[in-house]
N, C-alpha and C. Protein backbone atom coordinates (compact mmCIF):
# COMPACT_ATOMS: atom_id res chain seq x y z
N UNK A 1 101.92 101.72 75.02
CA UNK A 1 103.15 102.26 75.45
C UNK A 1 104.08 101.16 75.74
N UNK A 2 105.26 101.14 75.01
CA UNK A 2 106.45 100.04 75.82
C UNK A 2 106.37 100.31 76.51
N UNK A 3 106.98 99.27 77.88
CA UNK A 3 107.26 99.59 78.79
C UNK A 3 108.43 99.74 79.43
N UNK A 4 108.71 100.35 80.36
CA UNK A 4 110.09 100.28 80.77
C UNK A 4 109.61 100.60 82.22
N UNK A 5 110.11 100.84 83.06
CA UNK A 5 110.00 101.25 84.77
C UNK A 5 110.35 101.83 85.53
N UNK A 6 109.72 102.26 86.18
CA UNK A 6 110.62 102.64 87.62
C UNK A 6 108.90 102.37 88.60
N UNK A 7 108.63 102.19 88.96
CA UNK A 7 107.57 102.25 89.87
C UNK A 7 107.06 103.47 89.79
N UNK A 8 105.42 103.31 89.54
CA UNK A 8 105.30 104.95 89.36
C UNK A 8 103.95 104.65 90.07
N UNK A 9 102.66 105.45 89.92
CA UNK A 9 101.64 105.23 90.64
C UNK A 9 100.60 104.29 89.85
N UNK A 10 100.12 103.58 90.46
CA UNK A 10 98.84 102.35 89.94
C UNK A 10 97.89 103.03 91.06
N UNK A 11 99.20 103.26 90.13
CA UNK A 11 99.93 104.03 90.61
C UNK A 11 99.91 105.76 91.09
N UNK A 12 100.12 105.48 92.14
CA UNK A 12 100.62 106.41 92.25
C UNK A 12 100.55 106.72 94.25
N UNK A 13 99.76 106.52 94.56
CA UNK A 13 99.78 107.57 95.84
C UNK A 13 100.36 106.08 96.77
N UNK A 14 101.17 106.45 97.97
CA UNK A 14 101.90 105.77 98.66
C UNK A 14 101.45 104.94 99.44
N UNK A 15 100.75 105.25 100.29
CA UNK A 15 100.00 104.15 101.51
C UNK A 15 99.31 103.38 100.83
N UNK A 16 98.55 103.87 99.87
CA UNK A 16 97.60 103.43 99.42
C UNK A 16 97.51 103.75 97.71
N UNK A 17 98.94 104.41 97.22
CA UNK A 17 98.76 105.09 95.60
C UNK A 17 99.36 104.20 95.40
N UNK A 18 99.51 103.64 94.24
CA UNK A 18 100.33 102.60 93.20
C UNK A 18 100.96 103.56 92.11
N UNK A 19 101.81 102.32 91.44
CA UNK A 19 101.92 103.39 90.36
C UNK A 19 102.36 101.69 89.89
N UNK A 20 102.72 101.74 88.38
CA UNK A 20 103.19 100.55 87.26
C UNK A 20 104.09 100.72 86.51
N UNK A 21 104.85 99.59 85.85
CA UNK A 21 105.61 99.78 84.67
C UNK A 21 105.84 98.42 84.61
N UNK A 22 105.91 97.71 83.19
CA UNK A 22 106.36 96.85 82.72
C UNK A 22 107.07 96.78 81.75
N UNK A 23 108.28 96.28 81.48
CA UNK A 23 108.83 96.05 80.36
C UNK A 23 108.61 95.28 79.26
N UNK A 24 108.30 96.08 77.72
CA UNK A 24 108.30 94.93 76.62
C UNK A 24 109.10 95.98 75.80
N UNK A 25 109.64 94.75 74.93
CA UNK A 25 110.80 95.23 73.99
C UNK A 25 109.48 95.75 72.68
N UNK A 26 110.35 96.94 71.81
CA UNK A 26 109.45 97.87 71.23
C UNK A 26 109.94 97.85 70.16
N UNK A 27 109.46 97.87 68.99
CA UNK A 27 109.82 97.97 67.88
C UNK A 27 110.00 99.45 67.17
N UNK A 28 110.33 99.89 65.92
CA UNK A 28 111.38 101.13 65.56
C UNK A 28 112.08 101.57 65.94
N UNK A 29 112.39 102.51 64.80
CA UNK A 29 113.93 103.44 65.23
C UNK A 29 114.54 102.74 66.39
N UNK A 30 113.53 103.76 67.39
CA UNK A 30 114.37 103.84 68.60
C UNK A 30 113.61 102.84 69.85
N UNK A 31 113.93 102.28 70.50
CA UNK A 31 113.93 101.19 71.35
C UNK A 31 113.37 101.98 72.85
N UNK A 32 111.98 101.44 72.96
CA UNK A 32 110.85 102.04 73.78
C UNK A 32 110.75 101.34 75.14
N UNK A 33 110.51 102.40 76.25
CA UNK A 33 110.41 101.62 77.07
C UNK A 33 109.11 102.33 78.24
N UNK A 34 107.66 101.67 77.96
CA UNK A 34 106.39 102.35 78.37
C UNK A 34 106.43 102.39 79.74
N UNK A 35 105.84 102.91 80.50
CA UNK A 35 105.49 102.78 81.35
C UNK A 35 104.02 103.10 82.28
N UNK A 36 103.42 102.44 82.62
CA UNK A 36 102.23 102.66 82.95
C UNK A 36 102.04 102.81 84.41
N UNK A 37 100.80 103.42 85.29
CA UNK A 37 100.55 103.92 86.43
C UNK A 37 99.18 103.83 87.08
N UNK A 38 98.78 103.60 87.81
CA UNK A 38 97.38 103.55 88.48
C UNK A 38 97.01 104.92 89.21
N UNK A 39 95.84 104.52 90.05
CA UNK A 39 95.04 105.44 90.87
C UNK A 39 95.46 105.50 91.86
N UNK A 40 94.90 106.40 92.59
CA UNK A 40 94.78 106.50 94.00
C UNK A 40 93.81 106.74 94.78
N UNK A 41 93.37 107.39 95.85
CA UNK A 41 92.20 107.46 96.69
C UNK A 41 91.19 107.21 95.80
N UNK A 42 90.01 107.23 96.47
CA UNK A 42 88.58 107.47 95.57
C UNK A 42 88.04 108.49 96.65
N UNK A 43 87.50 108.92 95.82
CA UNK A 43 86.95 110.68 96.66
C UNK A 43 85.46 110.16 97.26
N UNK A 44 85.24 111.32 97.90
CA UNK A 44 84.56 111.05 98.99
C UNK A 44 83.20 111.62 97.97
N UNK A 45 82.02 110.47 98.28
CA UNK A 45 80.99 111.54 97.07
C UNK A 45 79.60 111.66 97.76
N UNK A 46 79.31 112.91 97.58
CA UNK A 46 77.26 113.43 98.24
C UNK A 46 76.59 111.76 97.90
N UNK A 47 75.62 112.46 98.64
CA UNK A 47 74.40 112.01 98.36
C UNK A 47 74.01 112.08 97.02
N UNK A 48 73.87 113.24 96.33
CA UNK A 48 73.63 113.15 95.05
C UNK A 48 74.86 112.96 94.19
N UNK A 49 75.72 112.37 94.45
CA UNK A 49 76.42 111.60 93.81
C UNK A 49 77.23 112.03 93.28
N UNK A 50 77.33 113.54 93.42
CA UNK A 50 78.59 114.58 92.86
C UNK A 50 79.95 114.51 94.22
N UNK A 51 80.95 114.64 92.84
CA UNK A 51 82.25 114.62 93.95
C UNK A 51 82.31 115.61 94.76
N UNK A 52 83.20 115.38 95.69
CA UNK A 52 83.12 116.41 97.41
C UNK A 52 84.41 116.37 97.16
N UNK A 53 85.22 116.86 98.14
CA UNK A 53 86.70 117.12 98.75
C UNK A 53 86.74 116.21 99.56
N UNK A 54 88.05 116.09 99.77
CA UNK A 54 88.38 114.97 100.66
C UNK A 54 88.03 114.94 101.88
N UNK A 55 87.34 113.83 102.47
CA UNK A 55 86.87 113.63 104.12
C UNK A 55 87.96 114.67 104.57
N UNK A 56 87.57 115.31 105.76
CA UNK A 56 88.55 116.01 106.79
C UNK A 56 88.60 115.11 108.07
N UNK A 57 87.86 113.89 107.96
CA UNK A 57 88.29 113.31 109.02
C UNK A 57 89.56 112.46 109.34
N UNK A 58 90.07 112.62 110.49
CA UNK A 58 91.69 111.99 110.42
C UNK A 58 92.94 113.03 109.82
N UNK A 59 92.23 114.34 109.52
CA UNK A 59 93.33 114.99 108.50
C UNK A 59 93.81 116.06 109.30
N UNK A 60 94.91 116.46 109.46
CA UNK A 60 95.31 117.57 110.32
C UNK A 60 95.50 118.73 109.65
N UNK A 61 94.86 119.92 110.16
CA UNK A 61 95.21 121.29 108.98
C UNK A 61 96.24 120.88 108.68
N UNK A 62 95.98 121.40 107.18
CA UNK A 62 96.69 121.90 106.16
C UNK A 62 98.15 120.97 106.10
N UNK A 63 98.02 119.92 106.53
CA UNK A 63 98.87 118.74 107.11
C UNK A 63 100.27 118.66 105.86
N UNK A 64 99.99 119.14 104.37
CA UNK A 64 100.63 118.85 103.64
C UNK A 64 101.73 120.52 103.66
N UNK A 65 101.76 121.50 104.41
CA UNK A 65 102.31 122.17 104.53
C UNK A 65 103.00 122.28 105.23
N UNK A 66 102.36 121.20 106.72
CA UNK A 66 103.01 121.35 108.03
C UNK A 66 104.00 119.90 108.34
N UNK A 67 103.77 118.88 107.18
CA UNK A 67 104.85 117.91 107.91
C UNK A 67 105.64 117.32 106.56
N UNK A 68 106.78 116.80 106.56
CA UNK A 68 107.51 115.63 105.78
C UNK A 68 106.48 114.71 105.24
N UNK A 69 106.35 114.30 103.88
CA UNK A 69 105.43 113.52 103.33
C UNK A 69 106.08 111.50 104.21
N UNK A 70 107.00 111.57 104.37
CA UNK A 70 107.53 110.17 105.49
C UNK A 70 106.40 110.48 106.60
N UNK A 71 106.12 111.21 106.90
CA UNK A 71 105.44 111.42 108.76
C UNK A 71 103.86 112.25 108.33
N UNK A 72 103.18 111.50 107.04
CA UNK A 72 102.13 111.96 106.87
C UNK A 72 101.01 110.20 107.35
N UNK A 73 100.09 110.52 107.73
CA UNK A 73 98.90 108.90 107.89
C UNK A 73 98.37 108.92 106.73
N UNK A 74 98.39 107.50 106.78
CA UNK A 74 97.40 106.98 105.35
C UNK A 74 96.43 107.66 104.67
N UNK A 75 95.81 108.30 105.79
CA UNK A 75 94.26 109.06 105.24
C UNK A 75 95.43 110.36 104.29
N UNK A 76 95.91 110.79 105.17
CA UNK A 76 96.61 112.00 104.61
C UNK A 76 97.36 111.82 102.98
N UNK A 77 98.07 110.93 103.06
CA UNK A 77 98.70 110.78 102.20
C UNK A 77 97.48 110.36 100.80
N UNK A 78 96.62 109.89 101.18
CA UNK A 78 95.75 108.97 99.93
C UNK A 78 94.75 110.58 99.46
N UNK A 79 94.72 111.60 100.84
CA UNK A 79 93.66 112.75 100.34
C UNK A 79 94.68 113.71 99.44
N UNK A 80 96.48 113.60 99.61
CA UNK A 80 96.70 114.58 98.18
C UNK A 80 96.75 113.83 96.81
N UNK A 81 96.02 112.84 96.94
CA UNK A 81 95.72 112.20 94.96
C UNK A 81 94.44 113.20 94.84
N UNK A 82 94.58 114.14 93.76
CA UNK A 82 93.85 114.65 93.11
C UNK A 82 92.61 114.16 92.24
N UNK A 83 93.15 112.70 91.69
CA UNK A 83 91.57 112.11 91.36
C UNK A 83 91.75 112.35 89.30
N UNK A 84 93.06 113.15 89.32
CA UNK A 84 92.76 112.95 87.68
C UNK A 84 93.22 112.21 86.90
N UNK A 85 93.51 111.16 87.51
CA UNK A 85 93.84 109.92 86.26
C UNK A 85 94.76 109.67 85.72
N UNK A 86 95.91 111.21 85.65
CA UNK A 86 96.84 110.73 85.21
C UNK A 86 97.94 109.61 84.94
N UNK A 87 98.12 108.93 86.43
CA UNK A 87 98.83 108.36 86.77
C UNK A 87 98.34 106.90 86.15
N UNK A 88 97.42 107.05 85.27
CA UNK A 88 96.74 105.72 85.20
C UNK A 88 97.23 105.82 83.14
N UNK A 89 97.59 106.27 83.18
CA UNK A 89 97.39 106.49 81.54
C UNK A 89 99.16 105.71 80.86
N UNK A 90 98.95 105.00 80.18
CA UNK A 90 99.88 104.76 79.71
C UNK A 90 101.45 105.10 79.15
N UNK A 91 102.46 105.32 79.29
CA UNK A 91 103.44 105.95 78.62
C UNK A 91 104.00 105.67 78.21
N UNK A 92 105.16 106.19 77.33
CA UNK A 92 105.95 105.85 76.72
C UNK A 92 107.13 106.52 77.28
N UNK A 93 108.20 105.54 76.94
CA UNK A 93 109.64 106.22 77.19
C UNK A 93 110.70 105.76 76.30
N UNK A 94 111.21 107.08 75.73
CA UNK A 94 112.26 106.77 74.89
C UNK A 94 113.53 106.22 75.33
N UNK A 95 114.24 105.07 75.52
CA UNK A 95 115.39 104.67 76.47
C UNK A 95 116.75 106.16 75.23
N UNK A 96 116.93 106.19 74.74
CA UNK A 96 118.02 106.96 73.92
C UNK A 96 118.33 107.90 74.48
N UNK A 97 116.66 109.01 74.95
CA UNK A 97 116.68 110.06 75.79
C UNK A 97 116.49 110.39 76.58
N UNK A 98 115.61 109.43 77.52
CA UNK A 98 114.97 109.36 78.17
C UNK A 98 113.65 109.79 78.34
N UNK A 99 113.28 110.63 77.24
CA UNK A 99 112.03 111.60 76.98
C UNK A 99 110.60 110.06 77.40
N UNK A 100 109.89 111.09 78.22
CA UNK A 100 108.38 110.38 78.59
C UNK A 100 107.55 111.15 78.28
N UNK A 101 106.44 110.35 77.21
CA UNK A 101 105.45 110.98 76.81
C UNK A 101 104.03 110.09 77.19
N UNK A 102 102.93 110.93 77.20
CA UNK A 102 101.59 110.72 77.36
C UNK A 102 100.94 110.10 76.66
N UNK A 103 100.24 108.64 76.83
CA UNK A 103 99.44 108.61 75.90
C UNK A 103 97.56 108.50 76.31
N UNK A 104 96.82 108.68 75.50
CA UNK A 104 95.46 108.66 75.90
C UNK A 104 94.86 107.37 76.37
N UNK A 105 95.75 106.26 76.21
CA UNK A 105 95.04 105.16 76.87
C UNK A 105 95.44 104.29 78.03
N UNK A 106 94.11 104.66 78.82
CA UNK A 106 94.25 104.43 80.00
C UNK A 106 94.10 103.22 80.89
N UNK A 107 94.64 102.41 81.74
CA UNK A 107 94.53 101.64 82.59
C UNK A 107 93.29 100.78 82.71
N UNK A 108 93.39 99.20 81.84
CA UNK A 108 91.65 99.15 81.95
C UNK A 108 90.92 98.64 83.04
N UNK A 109 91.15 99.16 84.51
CA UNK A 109 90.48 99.52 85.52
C UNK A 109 90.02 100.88 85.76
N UNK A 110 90.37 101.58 84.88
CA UNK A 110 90.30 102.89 85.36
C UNK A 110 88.81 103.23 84.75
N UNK A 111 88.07 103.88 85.77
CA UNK A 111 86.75 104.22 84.99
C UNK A 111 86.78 105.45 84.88
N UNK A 112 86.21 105.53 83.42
CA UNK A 112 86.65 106.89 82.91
C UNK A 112 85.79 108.37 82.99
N UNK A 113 84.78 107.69 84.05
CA UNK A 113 84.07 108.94 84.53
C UNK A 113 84.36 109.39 85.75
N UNK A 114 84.99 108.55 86.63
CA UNK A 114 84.87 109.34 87.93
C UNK A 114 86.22 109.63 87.80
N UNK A 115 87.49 109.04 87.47
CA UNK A 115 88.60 109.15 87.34
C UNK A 115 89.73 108.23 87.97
N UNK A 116 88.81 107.20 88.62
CA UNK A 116 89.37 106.25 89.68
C UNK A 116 89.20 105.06 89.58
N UNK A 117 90.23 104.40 90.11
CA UNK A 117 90.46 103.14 90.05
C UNK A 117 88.99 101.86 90.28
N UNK A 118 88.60 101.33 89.03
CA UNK A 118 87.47 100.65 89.78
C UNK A 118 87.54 99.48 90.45
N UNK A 119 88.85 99.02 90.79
CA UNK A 119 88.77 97.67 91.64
C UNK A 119 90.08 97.98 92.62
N UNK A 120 90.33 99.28 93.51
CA UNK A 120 91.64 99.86 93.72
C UNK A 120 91.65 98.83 95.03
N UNK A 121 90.72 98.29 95.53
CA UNK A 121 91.81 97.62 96.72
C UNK A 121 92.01 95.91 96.45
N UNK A 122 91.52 95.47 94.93
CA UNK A 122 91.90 94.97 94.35
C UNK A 122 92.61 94.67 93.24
N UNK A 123 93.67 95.93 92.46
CA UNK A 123 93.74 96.10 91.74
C UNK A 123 95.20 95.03 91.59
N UNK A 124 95.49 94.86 92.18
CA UNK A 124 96.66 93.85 91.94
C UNK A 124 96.90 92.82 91.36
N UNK A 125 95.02 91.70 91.65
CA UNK A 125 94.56 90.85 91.13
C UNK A 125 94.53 90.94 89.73
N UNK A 126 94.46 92.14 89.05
CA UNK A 126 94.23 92.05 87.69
C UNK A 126 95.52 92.94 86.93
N UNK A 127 96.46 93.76 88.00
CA UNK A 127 97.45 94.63 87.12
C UNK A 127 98.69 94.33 88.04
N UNK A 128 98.96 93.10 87.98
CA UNK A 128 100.43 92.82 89.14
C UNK A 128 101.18 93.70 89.10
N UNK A 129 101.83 94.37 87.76
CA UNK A 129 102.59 95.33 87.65
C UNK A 129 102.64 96.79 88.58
N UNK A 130 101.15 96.68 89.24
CA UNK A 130 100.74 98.34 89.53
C UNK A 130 101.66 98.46 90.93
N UNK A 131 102.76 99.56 91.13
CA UNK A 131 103.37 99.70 92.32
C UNK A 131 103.03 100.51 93.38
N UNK A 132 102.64 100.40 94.15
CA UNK A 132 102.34 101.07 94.98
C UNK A 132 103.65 101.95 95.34
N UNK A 133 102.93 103.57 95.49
CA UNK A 133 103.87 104.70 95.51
C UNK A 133 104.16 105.17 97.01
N UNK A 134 104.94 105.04 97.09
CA UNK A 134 105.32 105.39 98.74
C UNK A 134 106.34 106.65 98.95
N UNK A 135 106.93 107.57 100.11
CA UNK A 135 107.91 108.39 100.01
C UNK A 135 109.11 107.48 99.87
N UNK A 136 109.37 106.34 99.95
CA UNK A 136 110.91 105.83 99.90
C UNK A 136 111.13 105.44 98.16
N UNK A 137 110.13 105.61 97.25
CA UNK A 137 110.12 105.19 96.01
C UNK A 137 110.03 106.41 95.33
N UNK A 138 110.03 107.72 95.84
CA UNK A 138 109.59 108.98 94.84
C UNK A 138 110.30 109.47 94.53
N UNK A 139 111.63 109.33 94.80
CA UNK A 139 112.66 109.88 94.16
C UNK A 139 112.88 108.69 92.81
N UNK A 140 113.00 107.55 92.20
CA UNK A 140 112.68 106.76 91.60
C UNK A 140 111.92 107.19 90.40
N UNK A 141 110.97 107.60 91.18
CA UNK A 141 109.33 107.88 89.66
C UNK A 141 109.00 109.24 89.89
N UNK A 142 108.96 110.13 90.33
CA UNK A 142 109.02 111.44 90.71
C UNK A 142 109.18 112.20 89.00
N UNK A 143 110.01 112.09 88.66
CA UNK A 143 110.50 112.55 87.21
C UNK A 143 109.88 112.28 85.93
N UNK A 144 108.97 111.25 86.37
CA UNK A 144 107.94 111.00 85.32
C UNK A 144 106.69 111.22 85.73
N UNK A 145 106.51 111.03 86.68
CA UNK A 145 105.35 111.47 86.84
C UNK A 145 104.75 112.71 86.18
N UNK A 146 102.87 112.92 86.44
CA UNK A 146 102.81 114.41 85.99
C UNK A 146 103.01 115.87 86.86
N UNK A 147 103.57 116.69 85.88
CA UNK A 147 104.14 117.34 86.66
C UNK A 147 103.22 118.40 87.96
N UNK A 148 101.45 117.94 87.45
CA UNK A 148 100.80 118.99 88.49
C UNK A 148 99.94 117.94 89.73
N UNK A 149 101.12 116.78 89.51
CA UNK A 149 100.70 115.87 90.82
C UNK A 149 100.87 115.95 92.16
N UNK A 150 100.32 115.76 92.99
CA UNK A 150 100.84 116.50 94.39
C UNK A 150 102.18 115.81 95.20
N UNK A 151 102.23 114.73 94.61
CA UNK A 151 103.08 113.96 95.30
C UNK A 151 104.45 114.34 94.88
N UNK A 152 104.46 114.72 93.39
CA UNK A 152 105.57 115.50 92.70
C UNK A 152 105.65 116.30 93.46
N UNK A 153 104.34 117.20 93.75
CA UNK A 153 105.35 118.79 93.76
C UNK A 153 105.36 119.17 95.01
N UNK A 154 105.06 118.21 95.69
CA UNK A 154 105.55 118.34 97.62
C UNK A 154 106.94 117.69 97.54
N UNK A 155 107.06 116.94 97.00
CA UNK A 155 108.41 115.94 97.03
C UNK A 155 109.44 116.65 96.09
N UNK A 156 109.09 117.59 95.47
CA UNK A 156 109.83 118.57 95.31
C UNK A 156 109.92 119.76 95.60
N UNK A 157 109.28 120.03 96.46
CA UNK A 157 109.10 121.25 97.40
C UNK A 157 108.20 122.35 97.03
N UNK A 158 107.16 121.87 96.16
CA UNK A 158 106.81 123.34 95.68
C UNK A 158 105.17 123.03 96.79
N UNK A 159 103.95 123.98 96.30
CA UNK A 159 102.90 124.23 96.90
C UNK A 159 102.10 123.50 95.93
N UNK A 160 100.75 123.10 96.60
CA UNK A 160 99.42 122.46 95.74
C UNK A 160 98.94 123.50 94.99
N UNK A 161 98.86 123.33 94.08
CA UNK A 161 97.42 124.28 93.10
C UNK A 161 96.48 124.70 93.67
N UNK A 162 95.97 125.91 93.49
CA UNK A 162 94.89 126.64 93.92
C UNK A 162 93.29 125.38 93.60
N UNK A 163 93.46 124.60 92.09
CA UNK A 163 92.48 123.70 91.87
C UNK A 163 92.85 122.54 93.18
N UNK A 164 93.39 122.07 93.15
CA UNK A 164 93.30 120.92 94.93
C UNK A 164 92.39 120.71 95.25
N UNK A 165 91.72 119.55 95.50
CA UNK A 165 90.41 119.38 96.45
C UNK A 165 90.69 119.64 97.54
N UNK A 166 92.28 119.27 98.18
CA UNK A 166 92.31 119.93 99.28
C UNK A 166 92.37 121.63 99.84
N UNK A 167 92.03 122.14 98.66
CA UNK A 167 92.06 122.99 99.22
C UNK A 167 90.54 124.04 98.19
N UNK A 168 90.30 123.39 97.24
CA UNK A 168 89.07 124.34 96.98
C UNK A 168 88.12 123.23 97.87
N UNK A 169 88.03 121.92 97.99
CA UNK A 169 86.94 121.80 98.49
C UNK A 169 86.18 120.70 97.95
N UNK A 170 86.34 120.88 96.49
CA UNK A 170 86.18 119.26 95.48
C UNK A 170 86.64 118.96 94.55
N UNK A 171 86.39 117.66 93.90
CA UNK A 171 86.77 117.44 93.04
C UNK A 171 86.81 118.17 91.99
N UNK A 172 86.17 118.70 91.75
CA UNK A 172 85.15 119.12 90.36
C UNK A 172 86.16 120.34 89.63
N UNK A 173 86.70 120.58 90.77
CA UNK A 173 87.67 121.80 90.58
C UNK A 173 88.81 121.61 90.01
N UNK A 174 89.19 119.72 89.93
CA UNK A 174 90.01 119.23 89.01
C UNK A 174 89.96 119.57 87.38
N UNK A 175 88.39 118.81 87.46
CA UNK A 175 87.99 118.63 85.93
C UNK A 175 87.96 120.50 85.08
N UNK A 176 87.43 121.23 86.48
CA UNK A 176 87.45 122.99 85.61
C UNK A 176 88.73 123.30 85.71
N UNK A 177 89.57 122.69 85.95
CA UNK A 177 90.75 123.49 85.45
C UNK A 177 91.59 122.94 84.35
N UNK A 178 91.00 122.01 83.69
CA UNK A 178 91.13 121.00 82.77
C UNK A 178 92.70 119.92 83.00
N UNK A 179 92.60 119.39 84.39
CA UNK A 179 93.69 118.67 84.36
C UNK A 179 92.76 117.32 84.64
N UNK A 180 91.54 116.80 84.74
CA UNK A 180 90.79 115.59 85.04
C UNK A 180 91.35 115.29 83.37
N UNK A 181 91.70 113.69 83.34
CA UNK A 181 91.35 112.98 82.15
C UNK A 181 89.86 112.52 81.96
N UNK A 182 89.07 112.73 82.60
CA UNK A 182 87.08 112.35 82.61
C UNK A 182 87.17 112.79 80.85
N UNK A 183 86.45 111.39 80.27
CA UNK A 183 86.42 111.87 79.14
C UNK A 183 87.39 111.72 78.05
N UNK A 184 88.48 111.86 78.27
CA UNK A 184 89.68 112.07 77.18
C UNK A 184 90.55 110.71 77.00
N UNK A 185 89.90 109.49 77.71
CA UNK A 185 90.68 108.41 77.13
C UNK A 185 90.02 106.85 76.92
N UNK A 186 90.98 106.51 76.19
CA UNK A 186 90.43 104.99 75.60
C UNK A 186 90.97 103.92 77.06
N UNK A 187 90.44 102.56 76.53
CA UNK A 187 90.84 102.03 77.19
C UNK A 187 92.11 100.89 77.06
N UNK A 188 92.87 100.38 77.78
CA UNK A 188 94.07 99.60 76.92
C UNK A 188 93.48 98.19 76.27
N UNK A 189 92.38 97.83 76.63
CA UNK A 189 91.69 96.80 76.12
C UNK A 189 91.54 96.85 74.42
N UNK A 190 91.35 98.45 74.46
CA UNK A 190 90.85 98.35 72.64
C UNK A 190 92.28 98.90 71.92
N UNK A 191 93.26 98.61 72.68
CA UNK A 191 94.51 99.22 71.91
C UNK A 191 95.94 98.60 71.72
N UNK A 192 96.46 97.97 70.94
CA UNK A 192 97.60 96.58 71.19
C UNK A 192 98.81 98.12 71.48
N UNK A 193 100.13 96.86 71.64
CA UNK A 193 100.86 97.54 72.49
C UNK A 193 101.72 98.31 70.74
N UNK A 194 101.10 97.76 69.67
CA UNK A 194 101.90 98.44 68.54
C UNK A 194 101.55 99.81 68.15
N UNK A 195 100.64 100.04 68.39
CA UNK A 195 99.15 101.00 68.09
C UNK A 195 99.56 102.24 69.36
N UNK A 196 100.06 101.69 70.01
CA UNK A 196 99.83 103.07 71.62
C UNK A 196 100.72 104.13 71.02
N UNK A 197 101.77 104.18 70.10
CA UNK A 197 102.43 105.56 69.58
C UNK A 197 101.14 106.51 68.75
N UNK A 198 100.39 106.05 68.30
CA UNK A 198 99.12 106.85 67.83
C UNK A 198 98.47 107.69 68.90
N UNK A 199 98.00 107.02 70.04
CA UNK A 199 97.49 108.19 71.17
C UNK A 199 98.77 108.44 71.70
N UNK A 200 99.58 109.15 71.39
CA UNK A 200 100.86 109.72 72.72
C UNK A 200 100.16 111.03 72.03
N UNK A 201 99.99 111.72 73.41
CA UNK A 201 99.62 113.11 73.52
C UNK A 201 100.57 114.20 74.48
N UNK A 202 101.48 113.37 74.39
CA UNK A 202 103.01 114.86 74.73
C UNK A 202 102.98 114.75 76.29
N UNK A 203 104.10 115.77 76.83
CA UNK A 203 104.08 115.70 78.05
C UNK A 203 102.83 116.32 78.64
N UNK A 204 102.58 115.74 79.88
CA UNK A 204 101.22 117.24 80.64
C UNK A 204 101.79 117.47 81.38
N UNK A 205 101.36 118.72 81.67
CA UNK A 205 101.95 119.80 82.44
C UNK A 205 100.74 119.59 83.75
């Protein structure tokens, strides 16, 4: 994906979400400008090693209904990242139209089974670009982001998805409702930056 920017999530979640974009000049037609994004939390996982819902410790009911995402705590803010990767996947942006599209390859920290960042409280060391997403930056990257992200759609006023770990309980409830990327992407290691218009897979919803 060219790149182009606004700070998005490495992105993505605020206290603790990143988000990325870098600029490189793009070749055809039309003059590209990618932008890329990281992880956020890492979920809380059993004993047997299956994902859980987010710790409830530190979290105040239903906290994302009851306060301003500015006057939410770290824990709070890092438990509405959903865990699906999106924010980690490469994009593209058309500067002409602004149109941002999806592509399948993803962040090469991102491990592509659990859905999360594998070096997230080091991830800087290896993706300087990745911005950490905060409420004073979401109006900024908000518009690109995906649109069934929580940080979007509190920051635009709407409600979490019935799938939510915060609110079914786990992860897993990501991947069955088919918004987890687990599975569905390459990595940017095996893909030059000429090649990334081949995986663009459209906007997600």
């Amino acid at each position: 994906m060219a790149e182009r920017a606004h700070g998005a999530a490495a992105a993505i979640p605020a206290a603790n979400g990143a988000a990325g974009a870098d600029r490189r000049a793009a070749h055809g037609e039309r003059e590209r400008a990618g932008i890329r994004s990281g992880a956020a939390a890492h979920p809380v996982r059993s004993e047997g090693g299956a994902s859980e819902g987010p710790s409830a410790a530190g979290l105040r009911p239903r906290f994302w209904e009851r306060f301003p995402l500015e006057e939410l705590t770290g824990a709070e803010w890092e438990a509405l990242c959903d865990g699906c990767g999106r924010c980690c996947l490469r994009k593209i942006e058309y500067e002409d139209t602004g149109e941002v599209l999806y592509t399948s390859v993803a962040c090469k920290l991102l491990d592509h089974e659990s859905c999360r960042c594998a070096l997230y409280d080091r991830r800087h060391e290896f993706v300087p670009d990745c911005v950490r997403l905060a409420p004073r930056n979401l109006p900024e990257v908000a518009s690109w982001m995906p649109t069934s992200c929580a940080y979007r759609l509190l920051f635009e006023g709407r409600p979490l998805p019935e799938w939510h770990p915060l609110l079914s309980g786990t992860f897993e409830s990501v991947v069955e409702a088919g918004i987890s990327m687990r599975g569905k992407v390459v990595s940017e290691i095996t893909v030059t930056d000429d090649d990334l218009e081949d995986y663009v897979i459209g906007e997600l919803s």
